[in-house]
Protein backbone atom coordinates (compact mmCIF):
# COMPACT_ATOMS: atom_id res chain seq x y z
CA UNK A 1 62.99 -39.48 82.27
CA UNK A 2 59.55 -41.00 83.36
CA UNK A 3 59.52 -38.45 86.24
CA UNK A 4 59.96 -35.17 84.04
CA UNK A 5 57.30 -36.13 81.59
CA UNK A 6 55.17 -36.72 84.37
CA UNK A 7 56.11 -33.70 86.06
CA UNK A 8 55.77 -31.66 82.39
CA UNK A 9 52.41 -33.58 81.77
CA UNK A 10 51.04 -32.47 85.43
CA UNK A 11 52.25 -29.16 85.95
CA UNK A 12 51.32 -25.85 85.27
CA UNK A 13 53.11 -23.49 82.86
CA UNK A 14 55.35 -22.97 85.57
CA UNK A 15 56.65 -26.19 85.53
CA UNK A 16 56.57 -26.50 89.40
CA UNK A 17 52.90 -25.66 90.69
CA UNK A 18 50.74 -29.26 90.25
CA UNK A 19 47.35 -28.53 88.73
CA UNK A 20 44.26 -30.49 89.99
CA UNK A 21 42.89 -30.32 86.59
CA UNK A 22 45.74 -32.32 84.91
CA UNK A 23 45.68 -34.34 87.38
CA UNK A 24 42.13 -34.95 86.57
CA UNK A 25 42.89 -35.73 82.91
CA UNK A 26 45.00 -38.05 83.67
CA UNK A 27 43.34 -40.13 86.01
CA UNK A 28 40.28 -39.81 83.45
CA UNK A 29 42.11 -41.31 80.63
CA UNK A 30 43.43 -43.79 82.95
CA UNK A 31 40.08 -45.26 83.92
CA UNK A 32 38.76 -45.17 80.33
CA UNK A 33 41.48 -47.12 79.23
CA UNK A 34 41.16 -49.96 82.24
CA UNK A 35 37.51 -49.68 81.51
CA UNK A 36 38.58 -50.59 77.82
CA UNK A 37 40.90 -53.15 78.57
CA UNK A 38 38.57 -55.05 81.29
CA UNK A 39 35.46 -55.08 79.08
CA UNK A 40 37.76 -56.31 75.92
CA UNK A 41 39.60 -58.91 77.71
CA UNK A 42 36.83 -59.65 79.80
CA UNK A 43 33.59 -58.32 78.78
CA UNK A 44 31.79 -58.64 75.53
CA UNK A 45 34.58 -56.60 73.29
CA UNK A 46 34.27 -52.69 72.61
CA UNK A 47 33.30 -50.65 70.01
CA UNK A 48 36.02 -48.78 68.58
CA UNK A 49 33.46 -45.95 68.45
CA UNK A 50 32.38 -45.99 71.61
CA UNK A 51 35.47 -46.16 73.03
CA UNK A 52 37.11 -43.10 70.81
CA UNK A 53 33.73 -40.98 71.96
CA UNK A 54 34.58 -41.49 75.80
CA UNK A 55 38.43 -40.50 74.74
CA UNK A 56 37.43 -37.60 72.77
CA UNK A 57 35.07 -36.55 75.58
CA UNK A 58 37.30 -36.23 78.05
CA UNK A 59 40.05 -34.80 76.22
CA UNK A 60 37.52 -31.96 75.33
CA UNK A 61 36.27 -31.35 78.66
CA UNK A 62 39.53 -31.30 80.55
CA UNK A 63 41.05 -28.91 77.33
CA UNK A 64 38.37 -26.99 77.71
CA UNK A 65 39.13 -26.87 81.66
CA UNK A 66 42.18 -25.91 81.29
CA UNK A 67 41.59 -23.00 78.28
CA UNK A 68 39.48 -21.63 81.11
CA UNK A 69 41.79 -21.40 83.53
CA UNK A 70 44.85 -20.39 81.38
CA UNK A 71 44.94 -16.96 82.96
CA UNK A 72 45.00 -17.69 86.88
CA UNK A 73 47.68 -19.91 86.21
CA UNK A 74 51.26 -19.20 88.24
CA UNK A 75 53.86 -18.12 85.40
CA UNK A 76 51.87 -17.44 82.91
């Protein structure tokens, strides 16, 4: 189950050819959200603000990646 929503999450529309720029999302919200976790747990606390911006940033850039590259993608 975990494997197919990975492999949905990280492919292309193909559903076989991995894309370096979902990859890159993910890793990106990944860090964000250990960055999160470390400075609330161990830091100072985070602003929800802040925290949604750096979310919301990344989600648009890597969107915004992948709108670009919709049309060079294998089975589309």
């Amino acid at each position: 189950m975990i494997r197919t929503i990975l492999r949905h999450l990280l492919t292309g529309k193909d559903g076989e050819t991995h894309d370096i720029a979902r990859y890159s999302w993910l890793w990106a919200v990944i860090v964000i959200s250990a960055m999160i976790i470390h400075k609330e747990f161990w830091g100072t606390g985070v602003d929800v603000k802040d925290a949604a911006e750096a979310l919301g940033a990344s989600a648009l850039a890597h969107g915004g990646a992948l709108w670009a590259k919709k049309d060079t993608e294998p089975g589309g």
